[in-house]
C-alpha atoms as a PDB file:
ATOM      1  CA  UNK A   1    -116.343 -39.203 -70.898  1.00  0.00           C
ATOM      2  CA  UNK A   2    -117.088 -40.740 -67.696  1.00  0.00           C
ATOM      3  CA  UNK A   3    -115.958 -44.387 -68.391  1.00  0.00           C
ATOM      4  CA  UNK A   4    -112.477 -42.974 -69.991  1.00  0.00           C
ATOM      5  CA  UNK A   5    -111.723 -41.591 -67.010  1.00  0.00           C
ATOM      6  CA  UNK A   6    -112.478 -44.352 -65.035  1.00  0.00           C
ATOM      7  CA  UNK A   7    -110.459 -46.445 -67.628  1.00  0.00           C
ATOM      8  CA  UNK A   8    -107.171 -44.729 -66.749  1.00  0.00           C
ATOM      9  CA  UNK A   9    -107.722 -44.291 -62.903  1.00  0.00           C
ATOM     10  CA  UNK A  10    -108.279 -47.996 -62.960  1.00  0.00           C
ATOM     11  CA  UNK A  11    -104.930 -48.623 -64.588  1.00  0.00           C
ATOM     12  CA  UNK A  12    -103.243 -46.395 -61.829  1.00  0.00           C
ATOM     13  CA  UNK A  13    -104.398 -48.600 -59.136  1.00  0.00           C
ATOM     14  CA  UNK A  14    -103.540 -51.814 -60.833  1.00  0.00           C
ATOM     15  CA  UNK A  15     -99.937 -53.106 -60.540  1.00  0.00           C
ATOM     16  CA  UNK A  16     -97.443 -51.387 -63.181  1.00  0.00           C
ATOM     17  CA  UNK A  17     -96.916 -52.985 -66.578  1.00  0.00           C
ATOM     18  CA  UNK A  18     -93.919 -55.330 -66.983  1.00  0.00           C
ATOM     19  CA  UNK A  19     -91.268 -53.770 -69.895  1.00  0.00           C
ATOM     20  CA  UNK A  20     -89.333 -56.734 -71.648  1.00  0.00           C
ATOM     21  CA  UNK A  21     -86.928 -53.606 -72.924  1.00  0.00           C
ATOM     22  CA  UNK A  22     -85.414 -53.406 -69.311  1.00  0.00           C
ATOM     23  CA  UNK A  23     -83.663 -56.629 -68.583  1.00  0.00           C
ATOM     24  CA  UNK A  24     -80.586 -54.648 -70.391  1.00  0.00           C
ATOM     25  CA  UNK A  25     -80.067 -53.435 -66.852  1.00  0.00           C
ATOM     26  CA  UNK A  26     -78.663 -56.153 -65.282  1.00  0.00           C
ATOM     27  CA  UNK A  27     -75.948 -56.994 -68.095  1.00  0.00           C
ATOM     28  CA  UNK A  28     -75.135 -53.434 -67.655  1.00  0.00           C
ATOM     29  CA  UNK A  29     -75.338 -53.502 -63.737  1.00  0.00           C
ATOM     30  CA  UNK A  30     -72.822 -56.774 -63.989  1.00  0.00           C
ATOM     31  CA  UNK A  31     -70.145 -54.925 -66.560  1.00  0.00           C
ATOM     32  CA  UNK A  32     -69.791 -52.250 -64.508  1.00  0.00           C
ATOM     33  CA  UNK A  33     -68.706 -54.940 -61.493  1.00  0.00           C
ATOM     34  CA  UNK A  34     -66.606 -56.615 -63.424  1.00  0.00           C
ATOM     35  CA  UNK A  35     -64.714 -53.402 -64.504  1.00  0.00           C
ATOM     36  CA  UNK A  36     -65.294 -52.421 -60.685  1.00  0.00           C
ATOM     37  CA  UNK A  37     -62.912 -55.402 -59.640  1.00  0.00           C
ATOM     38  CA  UNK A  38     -60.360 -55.061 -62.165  1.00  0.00           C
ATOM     39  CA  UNK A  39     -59.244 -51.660 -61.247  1.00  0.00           C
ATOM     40  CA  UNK A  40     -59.457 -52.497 -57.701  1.00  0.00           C
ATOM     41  CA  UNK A  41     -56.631 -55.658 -59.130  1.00  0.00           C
ATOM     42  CA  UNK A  42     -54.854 -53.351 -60.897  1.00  0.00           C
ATOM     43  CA  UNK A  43     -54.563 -50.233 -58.548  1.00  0.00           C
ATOM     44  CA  UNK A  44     -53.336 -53.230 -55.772  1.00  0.00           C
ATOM     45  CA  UNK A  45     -50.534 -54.463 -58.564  1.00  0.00           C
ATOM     46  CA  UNK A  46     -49.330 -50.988 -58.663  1.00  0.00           C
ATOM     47  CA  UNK A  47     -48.816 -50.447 -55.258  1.00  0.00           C
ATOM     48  CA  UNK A  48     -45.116 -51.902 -54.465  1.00  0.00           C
ATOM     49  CA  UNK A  49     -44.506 -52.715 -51.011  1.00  0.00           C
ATOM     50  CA  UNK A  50     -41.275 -51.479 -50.435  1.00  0.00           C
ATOM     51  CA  UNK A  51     -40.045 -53.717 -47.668  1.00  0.00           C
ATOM     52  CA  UNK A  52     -40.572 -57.051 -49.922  1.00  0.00           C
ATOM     53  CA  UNK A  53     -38.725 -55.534 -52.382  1.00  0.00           C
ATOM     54  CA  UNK A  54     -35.950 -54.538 -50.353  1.00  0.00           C
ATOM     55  CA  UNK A  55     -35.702 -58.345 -49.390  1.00  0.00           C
ATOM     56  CA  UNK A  56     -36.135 -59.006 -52.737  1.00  0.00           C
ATOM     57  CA  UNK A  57     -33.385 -57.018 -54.209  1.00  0.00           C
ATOM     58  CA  UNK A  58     -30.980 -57.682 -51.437  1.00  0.00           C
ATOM     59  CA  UNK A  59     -31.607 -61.532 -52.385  1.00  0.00           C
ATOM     60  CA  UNK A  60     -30.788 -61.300 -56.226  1.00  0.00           C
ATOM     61  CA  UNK A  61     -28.208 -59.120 -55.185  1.00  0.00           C
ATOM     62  CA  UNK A  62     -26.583 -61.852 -52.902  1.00  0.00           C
ATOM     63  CA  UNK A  63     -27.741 -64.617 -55.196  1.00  0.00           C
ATOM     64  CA  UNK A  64     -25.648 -63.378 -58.329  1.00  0.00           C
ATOM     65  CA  UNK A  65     -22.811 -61.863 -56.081  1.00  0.00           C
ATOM     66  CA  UNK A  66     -22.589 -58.736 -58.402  1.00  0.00           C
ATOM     67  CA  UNK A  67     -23.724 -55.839 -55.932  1.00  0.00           C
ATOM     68  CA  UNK A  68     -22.898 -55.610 -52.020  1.00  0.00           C
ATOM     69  CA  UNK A  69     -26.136 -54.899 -50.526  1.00  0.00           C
ATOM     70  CA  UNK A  70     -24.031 -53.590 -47.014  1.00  0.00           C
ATOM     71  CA  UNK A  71     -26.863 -56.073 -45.042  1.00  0.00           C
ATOM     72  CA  UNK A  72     -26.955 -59.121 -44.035  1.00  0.00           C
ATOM     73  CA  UNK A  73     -29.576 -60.958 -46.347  1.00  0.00           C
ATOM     74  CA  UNK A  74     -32.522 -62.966 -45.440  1.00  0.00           C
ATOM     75  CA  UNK A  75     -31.826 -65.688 -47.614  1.00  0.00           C
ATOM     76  CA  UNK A  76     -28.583 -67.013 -46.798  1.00  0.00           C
ATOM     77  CA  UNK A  77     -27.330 -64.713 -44.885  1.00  0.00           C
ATOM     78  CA  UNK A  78     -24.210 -63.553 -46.154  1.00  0.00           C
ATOM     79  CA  UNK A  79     -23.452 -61.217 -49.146  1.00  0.00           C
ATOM     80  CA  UNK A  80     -21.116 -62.593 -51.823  1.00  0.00           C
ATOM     81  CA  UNK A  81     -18.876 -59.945 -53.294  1.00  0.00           C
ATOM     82  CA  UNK A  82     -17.550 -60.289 -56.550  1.00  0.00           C
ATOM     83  CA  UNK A  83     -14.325 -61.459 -56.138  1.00  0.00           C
ATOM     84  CA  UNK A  84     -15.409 -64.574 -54.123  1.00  0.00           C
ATOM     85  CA  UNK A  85     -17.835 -65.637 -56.903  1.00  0.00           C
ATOM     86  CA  UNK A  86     -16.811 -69.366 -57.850  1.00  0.00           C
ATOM     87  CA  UNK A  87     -15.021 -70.218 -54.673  1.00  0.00           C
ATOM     88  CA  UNK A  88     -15.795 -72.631 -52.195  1.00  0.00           C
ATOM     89  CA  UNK A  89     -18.468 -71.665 -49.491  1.00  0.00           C
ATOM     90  CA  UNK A  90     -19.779 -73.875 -46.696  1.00  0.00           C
ATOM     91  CA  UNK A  91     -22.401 -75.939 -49.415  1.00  0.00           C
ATOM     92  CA  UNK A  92     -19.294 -76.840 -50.992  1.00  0.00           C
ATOM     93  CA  UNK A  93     -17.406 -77.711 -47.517  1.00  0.00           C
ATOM     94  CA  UNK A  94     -20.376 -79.673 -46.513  1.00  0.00           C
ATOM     95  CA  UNK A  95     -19.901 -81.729 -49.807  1.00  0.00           C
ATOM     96  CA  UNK A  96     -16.263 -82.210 -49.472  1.00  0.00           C
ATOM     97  CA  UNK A  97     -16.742 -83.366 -45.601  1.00  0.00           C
ATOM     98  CA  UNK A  98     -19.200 -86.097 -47.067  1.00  0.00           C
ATOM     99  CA  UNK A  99     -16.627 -87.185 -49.258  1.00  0.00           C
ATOM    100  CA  UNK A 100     -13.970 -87.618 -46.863  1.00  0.00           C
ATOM    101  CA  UNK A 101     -16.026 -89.284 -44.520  1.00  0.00           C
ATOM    102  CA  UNK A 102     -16.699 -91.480 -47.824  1.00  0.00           C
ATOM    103  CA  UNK A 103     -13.177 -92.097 -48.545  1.00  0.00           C
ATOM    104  CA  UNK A 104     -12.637 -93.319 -44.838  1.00  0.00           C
ATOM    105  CA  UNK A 105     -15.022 -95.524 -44.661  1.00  0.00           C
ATOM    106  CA  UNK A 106     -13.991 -97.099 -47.743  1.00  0.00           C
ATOM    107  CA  UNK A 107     -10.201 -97.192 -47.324  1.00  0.00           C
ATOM    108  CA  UNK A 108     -11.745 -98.792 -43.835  1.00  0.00           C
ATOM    109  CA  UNK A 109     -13.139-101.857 -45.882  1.00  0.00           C
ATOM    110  CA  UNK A 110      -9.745-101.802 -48.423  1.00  0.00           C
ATOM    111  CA  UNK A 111      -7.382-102.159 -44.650  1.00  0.00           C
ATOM    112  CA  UNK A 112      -9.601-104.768 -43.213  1.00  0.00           C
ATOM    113  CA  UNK A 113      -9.825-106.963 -46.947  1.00  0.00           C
ATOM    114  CA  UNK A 114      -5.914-106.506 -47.034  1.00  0.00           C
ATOM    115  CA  UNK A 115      -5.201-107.357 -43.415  1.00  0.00           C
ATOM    116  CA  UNK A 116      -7.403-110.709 -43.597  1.00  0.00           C
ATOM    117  CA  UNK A 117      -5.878-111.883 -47.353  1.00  0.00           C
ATOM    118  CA  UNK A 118      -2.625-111.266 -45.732  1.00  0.00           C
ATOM    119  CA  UNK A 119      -3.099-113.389 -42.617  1.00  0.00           C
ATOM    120  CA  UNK A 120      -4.388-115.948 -44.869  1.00  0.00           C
ATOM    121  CA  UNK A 121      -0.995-115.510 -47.463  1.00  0.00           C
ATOM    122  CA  UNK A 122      -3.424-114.533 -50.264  1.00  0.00           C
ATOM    123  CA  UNK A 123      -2.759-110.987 -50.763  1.00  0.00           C
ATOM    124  CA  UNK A 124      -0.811-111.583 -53.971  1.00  0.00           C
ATOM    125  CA  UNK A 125      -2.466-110.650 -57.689  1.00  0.00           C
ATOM    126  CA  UNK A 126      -5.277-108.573 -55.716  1.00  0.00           C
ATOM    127  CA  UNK A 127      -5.582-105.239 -55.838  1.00  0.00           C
ATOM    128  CA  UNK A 128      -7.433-102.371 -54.371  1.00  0.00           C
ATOM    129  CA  UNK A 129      -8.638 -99.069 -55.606  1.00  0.00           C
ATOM    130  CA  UNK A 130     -10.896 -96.091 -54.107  1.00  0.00           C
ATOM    131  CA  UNK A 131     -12.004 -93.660 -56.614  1.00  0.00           C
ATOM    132  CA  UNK A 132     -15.411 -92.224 -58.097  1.00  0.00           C
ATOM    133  CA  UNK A 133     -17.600 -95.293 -57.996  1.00  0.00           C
ATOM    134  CA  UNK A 134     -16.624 -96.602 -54.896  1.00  0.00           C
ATOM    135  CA  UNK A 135     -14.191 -99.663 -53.489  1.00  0.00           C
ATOM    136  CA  UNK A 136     -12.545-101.717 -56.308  1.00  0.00           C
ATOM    137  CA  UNK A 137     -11.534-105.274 -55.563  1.00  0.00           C
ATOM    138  CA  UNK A 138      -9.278-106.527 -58.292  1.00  0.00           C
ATOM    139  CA  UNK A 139      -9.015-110.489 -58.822  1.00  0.00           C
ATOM    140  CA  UNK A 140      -5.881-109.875 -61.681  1.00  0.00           C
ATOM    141  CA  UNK A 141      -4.476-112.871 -63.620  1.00  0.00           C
ATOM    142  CA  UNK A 142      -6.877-115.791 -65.324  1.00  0.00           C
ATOM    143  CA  UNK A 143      -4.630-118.577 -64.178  1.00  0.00           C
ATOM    144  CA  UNK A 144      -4.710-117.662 -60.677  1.00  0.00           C
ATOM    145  CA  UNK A 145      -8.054-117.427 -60.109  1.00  0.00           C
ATOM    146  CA  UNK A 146      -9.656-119.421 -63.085  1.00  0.00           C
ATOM    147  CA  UNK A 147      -8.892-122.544 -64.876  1.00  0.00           C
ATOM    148  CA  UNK A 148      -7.235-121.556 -68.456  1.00  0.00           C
ATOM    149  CA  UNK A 149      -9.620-120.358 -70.820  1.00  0.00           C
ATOM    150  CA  UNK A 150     -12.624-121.195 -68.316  1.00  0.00           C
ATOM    151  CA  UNK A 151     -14.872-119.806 -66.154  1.00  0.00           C
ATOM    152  CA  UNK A 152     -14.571-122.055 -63.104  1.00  0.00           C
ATOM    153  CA  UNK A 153     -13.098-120.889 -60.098  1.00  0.00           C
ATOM    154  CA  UNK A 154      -9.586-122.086 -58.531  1.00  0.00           C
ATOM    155  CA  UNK A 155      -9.074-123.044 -54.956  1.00  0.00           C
ATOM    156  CA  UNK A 156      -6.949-119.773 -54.420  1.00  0.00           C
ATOM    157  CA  UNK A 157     -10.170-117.429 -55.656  1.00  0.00           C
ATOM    158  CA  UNK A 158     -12.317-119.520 -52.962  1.00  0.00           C
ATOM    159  CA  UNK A 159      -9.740-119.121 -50.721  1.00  0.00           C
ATOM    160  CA  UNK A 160     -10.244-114.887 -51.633  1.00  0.00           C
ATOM    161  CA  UNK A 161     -13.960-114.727 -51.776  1.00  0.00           C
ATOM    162  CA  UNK A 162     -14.009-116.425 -48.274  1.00  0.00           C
ATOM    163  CA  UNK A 163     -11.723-113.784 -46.886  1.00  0.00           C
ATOM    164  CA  UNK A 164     -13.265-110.729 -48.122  1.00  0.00           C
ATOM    165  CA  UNK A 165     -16.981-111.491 -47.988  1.00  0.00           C
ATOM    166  CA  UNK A 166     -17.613-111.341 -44.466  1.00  0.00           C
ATOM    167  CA  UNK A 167     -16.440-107.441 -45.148  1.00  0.00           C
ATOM    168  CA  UNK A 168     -18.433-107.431 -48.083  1.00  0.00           C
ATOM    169  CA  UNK A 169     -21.349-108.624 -45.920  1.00  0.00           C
ATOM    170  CA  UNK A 170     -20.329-105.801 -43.033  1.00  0.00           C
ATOM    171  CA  UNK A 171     -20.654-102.938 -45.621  1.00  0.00           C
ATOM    172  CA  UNK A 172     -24.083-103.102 -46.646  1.00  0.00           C
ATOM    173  CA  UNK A 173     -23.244-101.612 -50.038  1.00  0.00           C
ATOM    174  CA  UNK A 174     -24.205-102.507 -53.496  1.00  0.00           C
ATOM    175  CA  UNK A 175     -21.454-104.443 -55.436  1.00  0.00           C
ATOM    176  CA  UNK A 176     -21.028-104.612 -59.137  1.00  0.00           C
ATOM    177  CA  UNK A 177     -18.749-107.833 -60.325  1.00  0.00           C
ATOM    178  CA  UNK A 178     -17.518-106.683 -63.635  1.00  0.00           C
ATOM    179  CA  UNK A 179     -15.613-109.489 -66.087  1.00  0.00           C
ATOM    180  CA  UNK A 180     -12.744-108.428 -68.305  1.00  0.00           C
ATOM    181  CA  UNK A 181     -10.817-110.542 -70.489  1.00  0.00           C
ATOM    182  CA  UNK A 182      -7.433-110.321 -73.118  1.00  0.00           C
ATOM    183  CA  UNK A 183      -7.996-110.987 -76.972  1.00  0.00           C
ATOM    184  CA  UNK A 184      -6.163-113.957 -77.143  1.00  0.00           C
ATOM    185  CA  UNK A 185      -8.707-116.999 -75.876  1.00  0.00           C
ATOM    186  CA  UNK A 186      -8.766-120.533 -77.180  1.00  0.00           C
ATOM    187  CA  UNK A 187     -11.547-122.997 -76.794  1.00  0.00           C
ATOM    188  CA  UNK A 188     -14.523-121.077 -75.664  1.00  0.00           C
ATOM    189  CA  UNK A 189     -16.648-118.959 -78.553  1.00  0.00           C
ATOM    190  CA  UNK A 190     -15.809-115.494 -77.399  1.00  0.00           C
ATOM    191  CA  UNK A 191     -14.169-112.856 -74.368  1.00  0.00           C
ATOM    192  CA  UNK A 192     -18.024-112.111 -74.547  1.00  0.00           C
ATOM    193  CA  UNK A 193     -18.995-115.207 -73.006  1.00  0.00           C
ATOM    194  CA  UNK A 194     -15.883-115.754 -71.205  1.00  0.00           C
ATOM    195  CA  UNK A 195     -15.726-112.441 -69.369  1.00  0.00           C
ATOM    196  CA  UNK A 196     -19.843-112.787 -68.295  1.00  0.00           C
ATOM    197  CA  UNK A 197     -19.576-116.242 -66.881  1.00  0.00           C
ATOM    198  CA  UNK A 198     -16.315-115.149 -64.982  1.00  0.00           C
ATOM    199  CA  UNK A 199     -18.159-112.453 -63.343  1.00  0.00           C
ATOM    200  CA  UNK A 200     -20.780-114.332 -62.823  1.00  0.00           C
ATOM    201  CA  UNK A 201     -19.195-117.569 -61.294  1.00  0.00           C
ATOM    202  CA  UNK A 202     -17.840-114.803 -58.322  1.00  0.00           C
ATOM    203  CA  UNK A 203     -21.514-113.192 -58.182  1.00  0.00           C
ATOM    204  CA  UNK A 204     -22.366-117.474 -57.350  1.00  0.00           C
ATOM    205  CA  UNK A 205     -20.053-117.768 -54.634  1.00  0.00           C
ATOM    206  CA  UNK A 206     -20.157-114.573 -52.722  1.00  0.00           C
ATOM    207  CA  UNK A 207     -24.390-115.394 -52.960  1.00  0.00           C
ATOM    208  CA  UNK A 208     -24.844-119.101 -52.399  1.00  0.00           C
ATOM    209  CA  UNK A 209     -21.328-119.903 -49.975  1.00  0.00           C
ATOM    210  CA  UNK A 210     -20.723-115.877 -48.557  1.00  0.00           C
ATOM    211  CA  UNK A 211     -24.482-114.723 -47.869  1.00  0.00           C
ATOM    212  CA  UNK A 212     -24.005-111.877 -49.330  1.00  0.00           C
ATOM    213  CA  UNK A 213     -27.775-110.826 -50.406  1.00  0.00           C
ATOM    214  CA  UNK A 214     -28.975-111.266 -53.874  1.00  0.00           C
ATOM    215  CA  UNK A 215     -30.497-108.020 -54.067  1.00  0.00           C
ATOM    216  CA  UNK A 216     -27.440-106.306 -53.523  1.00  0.00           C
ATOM    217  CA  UNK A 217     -25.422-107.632 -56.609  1.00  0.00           C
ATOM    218  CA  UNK A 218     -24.818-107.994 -59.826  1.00  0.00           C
ATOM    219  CA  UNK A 219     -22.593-109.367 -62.261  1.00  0.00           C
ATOM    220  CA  UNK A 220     -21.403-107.720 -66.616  1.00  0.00           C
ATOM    221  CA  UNK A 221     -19.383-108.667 -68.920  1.00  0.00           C
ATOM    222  CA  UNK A 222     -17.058-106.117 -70.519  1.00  0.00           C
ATOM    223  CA  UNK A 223     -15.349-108.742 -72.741  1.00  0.00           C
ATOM    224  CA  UNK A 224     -11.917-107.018 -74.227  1.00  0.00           C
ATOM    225  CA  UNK A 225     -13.232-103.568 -74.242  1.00  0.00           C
ATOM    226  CA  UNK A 226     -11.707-102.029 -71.020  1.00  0.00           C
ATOM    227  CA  UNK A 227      -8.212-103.008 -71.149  1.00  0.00           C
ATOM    228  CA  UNK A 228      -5.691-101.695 -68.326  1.00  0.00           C
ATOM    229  CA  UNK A 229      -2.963-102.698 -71.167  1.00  0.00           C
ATOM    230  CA  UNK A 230      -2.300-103.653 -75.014  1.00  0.00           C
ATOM    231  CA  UNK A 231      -1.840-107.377 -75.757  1.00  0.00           C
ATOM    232  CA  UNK A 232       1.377-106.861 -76.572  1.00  0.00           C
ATOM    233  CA  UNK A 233       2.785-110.171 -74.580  1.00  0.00           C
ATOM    234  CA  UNK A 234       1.265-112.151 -72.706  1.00  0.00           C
ATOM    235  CA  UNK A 235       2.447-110.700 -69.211  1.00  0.00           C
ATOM    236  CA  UNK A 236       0.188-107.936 -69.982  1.00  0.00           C
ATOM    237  CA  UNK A 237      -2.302-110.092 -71.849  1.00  0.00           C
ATOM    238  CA  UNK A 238      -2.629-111.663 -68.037  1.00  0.00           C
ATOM    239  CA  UNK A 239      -3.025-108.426 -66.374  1.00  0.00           C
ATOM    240  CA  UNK A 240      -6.038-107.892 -68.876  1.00  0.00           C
ATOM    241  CA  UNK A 241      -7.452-111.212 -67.702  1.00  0.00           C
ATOM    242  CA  UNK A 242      -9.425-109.661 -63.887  1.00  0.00           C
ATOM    243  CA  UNK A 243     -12.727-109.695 -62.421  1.00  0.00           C
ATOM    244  CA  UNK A 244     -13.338-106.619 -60.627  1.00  0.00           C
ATOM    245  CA  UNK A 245     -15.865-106.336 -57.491  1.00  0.00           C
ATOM    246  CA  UNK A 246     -16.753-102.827 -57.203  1.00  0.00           C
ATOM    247  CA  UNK A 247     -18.309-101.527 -53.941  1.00  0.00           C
ATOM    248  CA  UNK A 248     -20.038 -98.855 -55.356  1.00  0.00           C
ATOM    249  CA  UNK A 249     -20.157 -95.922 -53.420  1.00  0.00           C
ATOM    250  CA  UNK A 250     -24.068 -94.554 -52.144  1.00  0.00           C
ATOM    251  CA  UNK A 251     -23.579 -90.592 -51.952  1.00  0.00           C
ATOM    252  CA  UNK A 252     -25.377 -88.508 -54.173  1.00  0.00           C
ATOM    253  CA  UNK A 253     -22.893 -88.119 -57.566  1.00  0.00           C
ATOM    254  CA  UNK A 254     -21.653 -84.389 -56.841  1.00  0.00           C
ATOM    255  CA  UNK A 255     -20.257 -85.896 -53.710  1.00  0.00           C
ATOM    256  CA  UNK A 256     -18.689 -88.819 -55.203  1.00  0.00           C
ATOM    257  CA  UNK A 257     -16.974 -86.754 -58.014  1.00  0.00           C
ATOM    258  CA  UNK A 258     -15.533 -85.049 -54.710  1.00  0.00           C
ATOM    259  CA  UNK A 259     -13.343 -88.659 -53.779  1.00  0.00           C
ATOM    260  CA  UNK A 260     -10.659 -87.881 -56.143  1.00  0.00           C
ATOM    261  CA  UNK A 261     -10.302 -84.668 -54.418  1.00  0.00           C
ATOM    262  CA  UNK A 262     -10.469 -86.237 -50.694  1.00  0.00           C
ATOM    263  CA  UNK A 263      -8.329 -88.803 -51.621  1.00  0.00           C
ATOM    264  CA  UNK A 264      -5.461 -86.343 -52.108  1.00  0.00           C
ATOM    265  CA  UNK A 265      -6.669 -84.822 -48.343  1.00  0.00           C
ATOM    266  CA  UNK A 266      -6.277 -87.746 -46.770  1.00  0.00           C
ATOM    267  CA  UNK A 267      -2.814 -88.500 -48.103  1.00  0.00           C
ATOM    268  CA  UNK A 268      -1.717 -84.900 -47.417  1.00  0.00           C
ATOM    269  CA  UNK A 269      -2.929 -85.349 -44.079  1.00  0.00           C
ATOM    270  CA  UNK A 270      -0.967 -85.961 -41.188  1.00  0.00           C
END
């Protein structure tokens, strides 16, 4: 009986027995964090803090213009009321100053063009027009500025490149020339080709006689497909018959589709 006892008193002073069984603990111990931490996310979601959502509300409020909030909001700082929902605020006056300053710098460029073709005596058959895209240049008539039926330049449209490049030069602007014909051609395959080679015999000069940078132009066809009249007769047949340099305008599109607009300022103005 002696030994047995010493059996067990010797396995009380030894170190305890490992269980495998209890390594369930620590899953158990890490579930119960988790859960821990998503109440504590959940109890923080549910608290609202009222000032942010005061700010928030006034916001929406001004955003939408539906409800007047009697405050001065922090986001734009005005309240909208209803009725002035669609009308112009001072985003849309900034816009429309842009595009006035637009239109007079490009009716700027139109005066000086005109003033120097008409000290030379070449203002005839060229016209000017500011709208959307920019400054339009219009070299109108075929046998003023071309040979019949060919692309090659005449004295006179020399004369007119010389005149108006050194403005051209000034602006700093990116020019389009765009060649239009009439459908009524002899002796060359097509208004196609005819048109292109127009446009692009004016893109030559202003490049290799005006230094006006290469990087800065470019030259289309349009061929018969934007007419400013039938071909009825051939008057109008020769109004057809234009190369077009457009100075195309650099402001962001929502302020160019303000020129129209501006354009009836300026002429109101007095």
């Amino acid at each position: 009986m002696t030994p047995r006892r010493g059996g067990r008193g010797s396995r009380r002073r030894g170190s305890p027995e490992h269980h495998a069984d209890e390594r369930w603990m620590a899953s158990y111990m890490d579930m119960v964090t988790v859960l821990m931490c998503l109440f504590i996310v959940l109890y923080a979601m549910s608290s609202v803090d009222n000032a942010k959502f005061s700010q928030l509300k006034d916001s929406l409020a001004t955003g939408f213009g539906q409800v007047n909030v009697g405050k001065i909001d922090t986001a734009a700082g005005v309240i909208v009321a209803p009725k002035d929902v669609g009308k112009e605020g001072s985003f849309t006056n900034d816009k429309m100053a842009k595009a006035l300053a637009e239109v007079a710098k490009l009716t700027a460029l139109r005066d000086e063009m005109h003033a120097r073709l008409a000290r030379a005596g070449l203002a005839a058959n060229v016209e000017f027009s500011v709208d959307e895209r920019g400054l339009t240049v219009k070299l109108v008539g075929s046998q003023t500025f071309f040979l019949p039926d060919s692309p090659a330049l005449s004295v006179r449209a020399d004369r007119v490149l010389t005149a108006i490049a050194p403005v051209l030069e000034k602006a700093r602007l990116e020019i389009s020339v765009e060649g239009h014909a009439a459908n009524a051609i002899t002796g060359y395959p097509s208004v196609w080709e005819l048109s292109s080679e127009r446009a692009v015999g004016v893109l030559r000069y202003l490049v290799e006689h005006s230094h006006i940078p290469g990087s800065t132009i470019g030259a289309v066809g349009y061929g018969a497909s934007r007419q400013v009249n039938d071909d009825s007769t051939e008057a109008l047949r020769e109004l057809n018959r234009r190369v077009d340099i457009v100075v195309l305008s650099k402001q962001t599109e929502d302020v160019r589709a303000l020129i129209p607009k501006a354009l009836k300022v300026k002429v109101n103005q007095p």
